[in-house]
C-alpha atoms as a PDB file:
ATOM      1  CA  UNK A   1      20.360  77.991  22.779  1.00  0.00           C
ATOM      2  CA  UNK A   2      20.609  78.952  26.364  1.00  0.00           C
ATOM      3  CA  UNK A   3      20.352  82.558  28.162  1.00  0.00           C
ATOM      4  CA  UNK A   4      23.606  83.321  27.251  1.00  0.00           C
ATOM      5  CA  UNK A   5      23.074  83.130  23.900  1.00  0.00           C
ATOM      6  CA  UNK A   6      20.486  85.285  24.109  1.00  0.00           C
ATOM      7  CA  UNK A   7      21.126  89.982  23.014  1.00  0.00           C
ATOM      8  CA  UNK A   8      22.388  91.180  26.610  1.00  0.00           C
ATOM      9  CA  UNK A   9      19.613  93.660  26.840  1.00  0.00           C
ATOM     10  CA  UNK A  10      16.899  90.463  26.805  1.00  0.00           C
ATOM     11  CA  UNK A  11      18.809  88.405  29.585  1.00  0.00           C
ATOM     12  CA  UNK A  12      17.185  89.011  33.128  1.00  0.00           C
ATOM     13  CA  UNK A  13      20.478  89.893  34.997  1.00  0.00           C
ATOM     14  CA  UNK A  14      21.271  92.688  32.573  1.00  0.00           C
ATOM     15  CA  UNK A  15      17.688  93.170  31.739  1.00  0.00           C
ATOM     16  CA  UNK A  16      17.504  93.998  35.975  1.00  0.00           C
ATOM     17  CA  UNK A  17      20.867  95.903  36.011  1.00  0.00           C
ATOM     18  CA  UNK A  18      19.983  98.387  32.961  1.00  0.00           C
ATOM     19  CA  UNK A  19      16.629  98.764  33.681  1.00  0.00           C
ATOM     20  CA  UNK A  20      15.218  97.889  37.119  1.00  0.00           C
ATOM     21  CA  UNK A  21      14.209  94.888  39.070  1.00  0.00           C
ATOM     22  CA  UNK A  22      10.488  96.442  37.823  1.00  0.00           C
ATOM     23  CA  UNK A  23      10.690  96.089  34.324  1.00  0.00           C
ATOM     24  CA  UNK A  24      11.278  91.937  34.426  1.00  0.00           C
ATOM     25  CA  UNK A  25       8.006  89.545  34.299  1.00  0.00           C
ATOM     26  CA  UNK A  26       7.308  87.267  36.579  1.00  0.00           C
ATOM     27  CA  UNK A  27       9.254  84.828  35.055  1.00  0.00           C
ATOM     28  CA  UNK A  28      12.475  86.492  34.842  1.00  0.00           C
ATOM     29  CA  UNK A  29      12.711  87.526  38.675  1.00  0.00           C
ATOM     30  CA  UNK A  30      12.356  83.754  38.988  1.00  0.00           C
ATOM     31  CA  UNK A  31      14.597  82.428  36.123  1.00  0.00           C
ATOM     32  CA  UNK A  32      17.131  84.834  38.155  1.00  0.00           C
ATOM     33  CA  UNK A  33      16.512  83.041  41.348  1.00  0.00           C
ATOM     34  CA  UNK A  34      16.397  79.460  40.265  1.00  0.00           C
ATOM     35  CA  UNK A  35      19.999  80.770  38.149  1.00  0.00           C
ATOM     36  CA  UNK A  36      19.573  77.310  35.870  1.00  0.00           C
ATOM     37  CA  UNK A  37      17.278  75.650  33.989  1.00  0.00           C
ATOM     38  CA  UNK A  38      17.531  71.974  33.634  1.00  0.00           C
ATOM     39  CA  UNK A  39      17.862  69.316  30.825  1.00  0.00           C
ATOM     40  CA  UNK A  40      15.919  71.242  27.612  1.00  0.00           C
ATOM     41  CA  UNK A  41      15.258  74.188  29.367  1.00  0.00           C
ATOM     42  CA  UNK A  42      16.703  77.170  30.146  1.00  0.00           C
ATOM     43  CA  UNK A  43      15.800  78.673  33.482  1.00  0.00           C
ATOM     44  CA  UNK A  44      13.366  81.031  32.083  1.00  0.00           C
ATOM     45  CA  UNK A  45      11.067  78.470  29.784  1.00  0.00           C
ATOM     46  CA  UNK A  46      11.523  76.336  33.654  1.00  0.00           C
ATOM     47  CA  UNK A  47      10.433  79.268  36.147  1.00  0.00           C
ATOM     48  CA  UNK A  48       7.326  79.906  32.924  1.00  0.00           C
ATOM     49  CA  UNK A  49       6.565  76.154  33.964  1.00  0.00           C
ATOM     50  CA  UNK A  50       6.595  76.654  36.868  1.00  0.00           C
ATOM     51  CA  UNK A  51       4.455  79.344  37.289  1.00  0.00           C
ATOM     52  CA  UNK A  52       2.072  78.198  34.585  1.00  0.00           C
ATOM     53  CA  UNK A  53       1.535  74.474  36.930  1.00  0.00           C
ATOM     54  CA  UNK A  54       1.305  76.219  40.542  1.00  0.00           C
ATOM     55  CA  UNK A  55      -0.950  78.773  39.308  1.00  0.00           C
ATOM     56  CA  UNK A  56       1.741  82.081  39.656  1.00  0.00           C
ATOM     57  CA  UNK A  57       3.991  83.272  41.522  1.00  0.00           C
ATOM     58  CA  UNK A  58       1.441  83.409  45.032  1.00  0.00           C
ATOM     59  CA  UNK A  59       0.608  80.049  44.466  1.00  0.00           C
ATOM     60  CA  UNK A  60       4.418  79.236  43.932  1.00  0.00           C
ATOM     61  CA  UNK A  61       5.227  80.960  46.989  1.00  0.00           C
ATOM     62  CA  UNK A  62       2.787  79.570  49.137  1.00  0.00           C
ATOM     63  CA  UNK A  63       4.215  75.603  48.715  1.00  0.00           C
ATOM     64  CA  UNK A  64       5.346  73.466  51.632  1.00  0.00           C
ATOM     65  CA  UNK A  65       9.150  72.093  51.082  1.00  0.00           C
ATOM     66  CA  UNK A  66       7.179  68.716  50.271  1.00  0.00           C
ATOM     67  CA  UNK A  67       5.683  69.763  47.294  1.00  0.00           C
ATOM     68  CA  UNK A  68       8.664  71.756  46.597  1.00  0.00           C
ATOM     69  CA  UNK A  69      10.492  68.341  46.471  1.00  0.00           C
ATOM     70  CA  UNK A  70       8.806  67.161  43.472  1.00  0.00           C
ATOM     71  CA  UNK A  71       8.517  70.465  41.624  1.00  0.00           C
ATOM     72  CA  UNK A  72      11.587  70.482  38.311  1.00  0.00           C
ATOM     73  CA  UNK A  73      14.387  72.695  39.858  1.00  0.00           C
ATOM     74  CA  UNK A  74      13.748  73.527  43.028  1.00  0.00           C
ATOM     75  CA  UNK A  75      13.739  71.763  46.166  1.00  0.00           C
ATOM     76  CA  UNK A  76      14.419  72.065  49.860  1.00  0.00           C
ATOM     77  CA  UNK A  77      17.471  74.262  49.203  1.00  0.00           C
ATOM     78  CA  UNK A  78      15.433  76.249  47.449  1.00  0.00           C
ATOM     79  CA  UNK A  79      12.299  76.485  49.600  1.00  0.00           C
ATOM     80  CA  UNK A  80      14.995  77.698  52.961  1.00  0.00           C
ATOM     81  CA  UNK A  81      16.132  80.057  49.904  1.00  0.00           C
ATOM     82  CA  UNK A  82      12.532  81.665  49.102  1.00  0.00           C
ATOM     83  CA  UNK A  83      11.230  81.886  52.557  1.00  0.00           C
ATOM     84  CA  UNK A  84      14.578  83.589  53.647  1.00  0.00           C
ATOM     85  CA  UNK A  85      13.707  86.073  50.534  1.00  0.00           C
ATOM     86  CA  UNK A  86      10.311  86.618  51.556  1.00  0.00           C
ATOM     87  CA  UNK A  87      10.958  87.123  55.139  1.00  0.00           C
ATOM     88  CA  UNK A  88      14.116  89.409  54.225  1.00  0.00           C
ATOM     89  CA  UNK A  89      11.284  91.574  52.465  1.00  0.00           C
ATOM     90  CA  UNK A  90       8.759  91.560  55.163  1.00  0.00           C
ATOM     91  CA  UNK A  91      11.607  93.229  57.772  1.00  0.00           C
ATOM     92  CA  UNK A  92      12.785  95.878  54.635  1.00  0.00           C
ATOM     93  CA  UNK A  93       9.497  97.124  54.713  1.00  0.00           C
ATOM     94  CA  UNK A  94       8.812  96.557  58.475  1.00  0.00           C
ATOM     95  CA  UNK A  95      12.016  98.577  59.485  1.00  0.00           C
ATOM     96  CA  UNK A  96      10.491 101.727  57.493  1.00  0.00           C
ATOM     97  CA  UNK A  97       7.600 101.398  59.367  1.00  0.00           C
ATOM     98  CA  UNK A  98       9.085 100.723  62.968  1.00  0.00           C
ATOM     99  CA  UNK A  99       7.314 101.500  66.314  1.00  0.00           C
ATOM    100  CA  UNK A 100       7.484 105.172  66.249  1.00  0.00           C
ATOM    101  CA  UNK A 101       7.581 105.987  62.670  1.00  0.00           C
ATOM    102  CA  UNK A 102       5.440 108.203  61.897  1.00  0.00           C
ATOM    103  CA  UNK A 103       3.390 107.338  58.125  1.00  0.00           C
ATOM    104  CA  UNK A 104       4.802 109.840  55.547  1.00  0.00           C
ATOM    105  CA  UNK A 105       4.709 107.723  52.363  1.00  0.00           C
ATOM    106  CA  UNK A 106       1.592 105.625  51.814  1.00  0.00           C
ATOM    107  CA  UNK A 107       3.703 103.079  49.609  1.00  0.00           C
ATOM    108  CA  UNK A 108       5.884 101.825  52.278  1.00  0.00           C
ATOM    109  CA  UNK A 109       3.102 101.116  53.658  1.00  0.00           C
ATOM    110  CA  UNK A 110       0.571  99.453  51.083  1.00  0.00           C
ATOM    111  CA  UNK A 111       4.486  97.113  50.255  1.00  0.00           C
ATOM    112  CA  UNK A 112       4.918  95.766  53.694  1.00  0.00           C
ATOM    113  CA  UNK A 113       1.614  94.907  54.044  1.00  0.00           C
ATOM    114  CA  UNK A 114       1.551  93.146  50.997  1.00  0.00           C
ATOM    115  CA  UNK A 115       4.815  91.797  51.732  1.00  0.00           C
ATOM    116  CA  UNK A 116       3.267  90.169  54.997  1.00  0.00           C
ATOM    117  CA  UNK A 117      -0.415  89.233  54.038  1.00  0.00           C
ATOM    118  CA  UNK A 118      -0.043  88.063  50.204  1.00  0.00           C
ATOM    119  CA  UNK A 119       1.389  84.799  50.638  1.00  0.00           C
ATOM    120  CA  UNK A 120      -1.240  83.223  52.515  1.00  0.00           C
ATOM    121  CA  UNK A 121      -2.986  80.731  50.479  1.00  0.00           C
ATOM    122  CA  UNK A 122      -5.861  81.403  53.037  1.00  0.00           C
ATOM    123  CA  UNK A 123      -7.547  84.961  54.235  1.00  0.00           C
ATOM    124  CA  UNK A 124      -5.785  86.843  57.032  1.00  0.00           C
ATOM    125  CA  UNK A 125      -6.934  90.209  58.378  1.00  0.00           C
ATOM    126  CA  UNK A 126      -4.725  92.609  59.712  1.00  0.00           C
ATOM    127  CA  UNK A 127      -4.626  96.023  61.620  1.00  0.00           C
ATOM    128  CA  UNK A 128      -2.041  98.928  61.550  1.00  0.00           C
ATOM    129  CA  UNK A 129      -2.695 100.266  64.955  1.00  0.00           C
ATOM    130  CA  UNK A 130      -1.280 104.202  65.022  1.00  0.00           C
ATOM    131  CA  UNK A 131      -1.493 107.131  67.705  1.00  0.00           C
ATOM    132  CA  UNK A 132      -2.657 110.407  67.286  1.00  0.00           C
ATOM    133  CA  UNK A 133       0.420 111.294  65.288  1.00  0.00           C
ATOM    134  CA  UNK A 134       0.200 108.529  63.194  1.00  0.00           C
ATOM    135  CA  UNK A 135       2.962 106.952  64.084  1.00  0.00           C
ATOM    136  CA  UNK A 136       2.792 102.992  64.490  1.00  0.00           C
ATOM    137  CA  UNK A 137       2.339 101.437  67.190  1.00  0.00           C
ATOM    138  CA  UNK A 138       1.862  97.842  65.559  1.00  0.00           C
ATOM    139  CA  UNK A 139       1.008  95.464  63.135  1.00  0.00           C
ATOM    140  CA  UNK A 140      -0.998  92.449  64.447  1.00  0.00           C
ATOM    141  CA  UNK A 141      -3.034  90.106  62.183  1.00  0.00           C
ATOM    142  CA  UNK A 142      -6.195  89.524  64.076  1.00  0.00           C
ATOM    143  CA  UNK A 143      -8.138  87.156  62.309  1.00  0.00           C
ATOM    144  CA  UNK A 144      -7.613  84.217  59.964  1.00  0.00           C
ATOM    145  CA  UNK A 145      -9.821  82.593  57.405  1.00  0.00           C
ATOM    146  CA  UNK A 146     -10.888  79.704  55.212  1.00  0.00           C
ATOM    147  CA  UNK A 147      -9.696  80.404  51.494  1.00  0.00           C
ATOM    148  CA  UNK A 148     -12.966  82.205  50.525  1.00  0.00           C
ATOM    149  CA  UNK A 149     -13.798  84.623  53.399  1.00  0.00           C
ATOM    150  CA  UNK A 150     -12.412  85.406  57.433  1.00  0.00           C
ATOM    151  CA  UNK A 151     -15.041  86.265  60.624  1.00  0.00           C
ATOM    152  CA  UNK A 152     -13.530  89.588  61.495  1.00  0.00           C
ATOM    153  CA  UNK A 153     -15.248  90.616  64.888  1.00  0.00           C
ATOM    154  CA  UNK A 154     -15.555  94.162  65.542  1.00  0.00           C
ATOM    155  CA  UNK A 155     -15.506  93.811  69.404  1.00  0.00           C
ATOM    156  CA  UNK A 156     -12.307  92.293  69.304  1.00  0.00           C
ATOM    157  CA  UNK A 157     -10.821  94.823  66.794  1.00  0.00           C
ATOM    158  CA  UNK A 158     -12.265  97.558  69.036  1.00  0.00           C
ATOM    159  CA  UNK A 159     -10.900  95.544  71.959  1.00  0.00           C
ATOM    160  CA  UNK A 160      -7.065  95.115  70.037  1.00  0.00           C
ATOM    161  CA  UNK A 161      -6.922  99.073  69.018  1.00  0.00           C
ATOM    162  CA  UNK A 162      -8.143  99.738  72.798  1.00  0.00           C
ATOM    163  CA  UNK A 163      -5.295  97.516  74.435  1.00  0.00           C
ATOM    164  CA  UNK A 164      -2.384  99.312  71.964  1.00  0.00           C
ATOM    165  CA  UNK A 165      -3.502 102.941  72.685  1.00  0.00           C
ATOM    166  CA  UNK A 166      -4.282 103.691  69.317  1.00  0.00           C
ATOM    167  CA  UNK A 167      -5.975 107.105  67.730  1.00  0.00           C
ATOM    168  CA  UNK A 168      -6.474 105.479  64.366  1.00  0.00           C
ATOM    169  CA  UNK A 169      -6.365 102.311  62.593  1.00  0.00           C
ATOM    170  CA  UNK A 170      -5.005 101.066  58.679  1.00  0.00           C
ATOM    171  CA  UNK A 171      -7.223  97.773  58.285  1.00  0.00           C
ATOM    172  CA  UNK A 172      -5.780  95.230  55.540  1.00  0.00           C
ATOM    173  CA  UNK A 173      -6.788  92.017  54.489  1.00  0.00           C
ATOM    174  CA  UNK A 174      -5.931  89.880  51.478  1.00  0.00           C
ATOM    175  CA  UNK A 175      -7.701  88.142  48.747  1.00  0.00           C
ATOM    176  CA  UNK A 176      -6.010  84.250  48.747  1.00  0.00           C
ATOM    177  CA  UNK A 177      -7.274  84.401  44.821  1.00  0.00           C
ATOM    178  CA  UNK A 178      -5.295  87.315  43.615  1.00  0.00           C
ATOM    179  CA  UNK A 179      -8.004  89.290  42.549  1.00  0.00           C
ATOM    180  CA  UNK A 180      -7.418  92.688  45.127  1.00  0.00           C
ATOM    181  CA  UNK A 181     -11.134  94.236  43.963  1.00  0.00           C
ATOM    182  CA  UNK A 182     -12.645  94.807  47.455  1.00  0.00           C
ATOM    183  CA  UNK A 183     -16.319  92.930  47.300  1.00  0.00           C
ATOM    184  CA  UNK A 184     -19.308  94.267  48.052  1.00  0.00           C
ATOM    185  CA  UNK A 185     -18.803  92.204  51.820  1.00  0.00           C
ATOM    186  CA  UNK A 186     -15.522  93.960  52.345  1.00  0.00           C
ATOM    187  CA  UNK A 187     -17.382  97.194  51.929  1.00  0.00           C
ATOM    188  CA  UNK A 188     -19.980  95.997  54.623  1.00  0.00           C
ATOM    189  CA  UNK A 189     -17.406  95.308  57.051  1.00  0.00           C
ATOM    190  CA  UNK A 190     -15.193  98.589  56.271  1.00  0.00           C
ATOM    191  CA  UNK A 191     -18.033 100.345  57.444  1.00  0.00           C
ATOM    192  CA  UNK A 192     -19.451  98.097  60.529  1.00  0.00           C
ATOM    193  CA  UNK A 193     -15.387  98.344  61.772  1.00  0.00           C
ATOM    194  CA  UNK A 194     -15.395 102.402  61.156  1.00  0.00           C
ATOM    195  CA  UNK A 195     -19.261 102.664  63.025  1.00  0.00           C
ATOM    196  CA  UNK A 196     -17.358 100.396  65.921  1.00  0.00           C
ATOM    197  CA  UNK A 197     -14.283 102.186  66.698  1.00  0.00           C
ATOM    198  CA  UNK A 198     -15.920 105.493  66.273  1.00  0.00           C
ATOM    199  CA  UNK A 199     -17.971 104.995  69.409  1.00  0.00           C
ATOM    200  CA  UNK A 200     -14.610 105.050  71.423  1.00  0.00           C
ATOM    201  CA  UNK A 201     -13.026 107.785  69.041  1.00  0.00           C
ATOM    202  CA  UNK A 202     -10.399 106.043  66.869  1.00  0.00           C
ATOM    203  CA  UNK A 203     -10.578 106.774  63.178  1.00  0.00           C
ATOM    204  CA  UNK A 204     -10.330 104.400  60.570  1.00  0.00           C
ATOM    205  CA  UNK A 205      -8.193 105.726  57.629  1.00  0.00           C
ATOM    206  CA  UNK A 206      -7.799 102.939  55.011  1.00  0.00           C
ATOM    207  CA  UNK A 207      -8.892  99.448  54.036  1.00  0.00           C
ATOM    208  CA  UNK A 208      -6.383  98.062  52.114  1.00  0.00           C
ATOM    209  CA  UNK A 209      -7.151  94.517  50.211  1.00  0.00           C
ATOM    210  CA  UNK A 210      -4.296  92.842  49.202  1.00  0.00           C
ATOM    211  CA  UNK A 211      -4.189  90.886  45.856  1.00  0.00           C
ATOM    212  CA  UNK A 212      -1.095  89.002  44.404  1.00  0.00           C
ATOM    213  CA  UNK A 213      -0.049  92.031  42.139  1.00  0.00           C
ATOM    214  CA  UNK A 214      -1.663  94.817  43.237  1.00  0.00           C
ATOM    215  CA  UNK A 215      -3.548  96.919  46.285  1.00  0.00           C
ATOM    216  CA  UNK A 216      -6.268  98.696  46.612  1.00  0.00           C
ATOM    217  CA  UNK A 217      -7.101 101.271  48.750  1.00  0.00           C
ATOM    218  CA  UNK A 218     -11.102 101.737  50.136  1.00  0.00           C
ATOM    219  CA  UNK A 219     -10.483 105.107  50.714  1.00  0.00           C
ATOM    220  CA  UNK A 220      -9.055 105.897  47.593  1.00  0.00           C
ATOM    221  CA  UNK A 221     -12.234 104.842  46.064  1.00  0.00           C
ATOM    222  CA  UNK A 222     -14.237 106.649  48.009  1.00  0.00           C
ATOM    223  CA  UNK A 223     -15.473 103.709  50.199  1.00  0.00           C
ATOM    224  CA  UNK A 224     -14.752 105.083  53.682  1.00  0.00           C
END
């Protein structure tokens, strides 16, 4: 039986046309992307391989056209075709969030920095450098780390928000294992960063750690 086979309201195209690009797994946006399976597989049992041997969708992301090469279905063509994706989403989300846009909606902002930070396989911080109206200024990823942890200096963050001008900060990093619970580190450095710029008056309002499904805000906990 393939996908066509299948009630219309359980194949992903209709599944995403009724009800939302939201409401499919993992496995379905792919099984849409990779559009066929191959030899005793349709192409959702293949992208639920797939997933299952690269460790999800990050870790299926984050390969190099090489290893794409040897993975069932996929390929260069398709490794030009998901980094075009990826990058397609990065500028969406950068283009709400242009120089001079001023932050209205907190979600635009927590999905372009996930767009840009969760496909590293290692850790990358970044910082959202905005002026006293909070508009942006911009988005530079400062510091870049082995898969477990990243030496974020506070003089040179202090030295970065100095250079753009900037009356506050949105600091974001990512967690290369998925997991976005901030650790009790992350919560040391939050507050060494906040200490920092406060001495030359720019406010620190958010610490966003970026996992592979989700994001959590620091101050929405009550962290900062």
């Amino acid at each position: 039986m393939t996908i066509r086979d299948w009630p219309a309201q359980e194949r992903p195209r209709e599944k995403l046309l009724s009800q939302g690009a939201a409401a499919l797994s993992d496995a379905e946006l792919l099984a849409i992307f990779l559009r066929t399976g191959i030899p005793g597989k349709d192409a959702v049992a293949l992208a639920r391989e797939l997933l299952r041997s690269h460790d999800g969708l990050r870790g299926l992301l984050s390969l190099g056209p090489r290893e794409l090469e040897t993975a069932p279905g996929l390929g260069p063509a398709k490794y030009v075709q998901l980094q075009a994706a990826l990058e397609m989403a990065r500028r969406h989300y950068l283009d709400r969030l242009k120089r001079g846009s001023v932050l209205s909606n907190p979600d635009d902002t927590r999905r372009y920095l996930h767009a840009r930070l969760s496909h590293y396989p290692h850790e990358v911080f970044a910082c959202l450098f905005l002026d006293n109206r909070h508009a942006v200024i911009e988005c530079e990823e400062l510091f870049r780390g082995t898969l477990n942890s990243a030496a974020v200096h506070p003089r040179e963050v202090v030295k970065a928000a100095l250079g753009h001008n900037a009356a506050a900060v949105i600091l974001a990093h990512n967690h290369p294992s998925g997991v976005a619970e901030p650790s009790h580190a992350d919560q040391q450095l939050t507050r060494r960063l906040k200490e920092a710029l406060a001495l030359v008056e720019i406010r620190v309002l958010d610490h966003l750690v970026i996992g592979t499904g989700e994001t959590v805000s620091l101050a929405e906990r009550g962290l900062i």
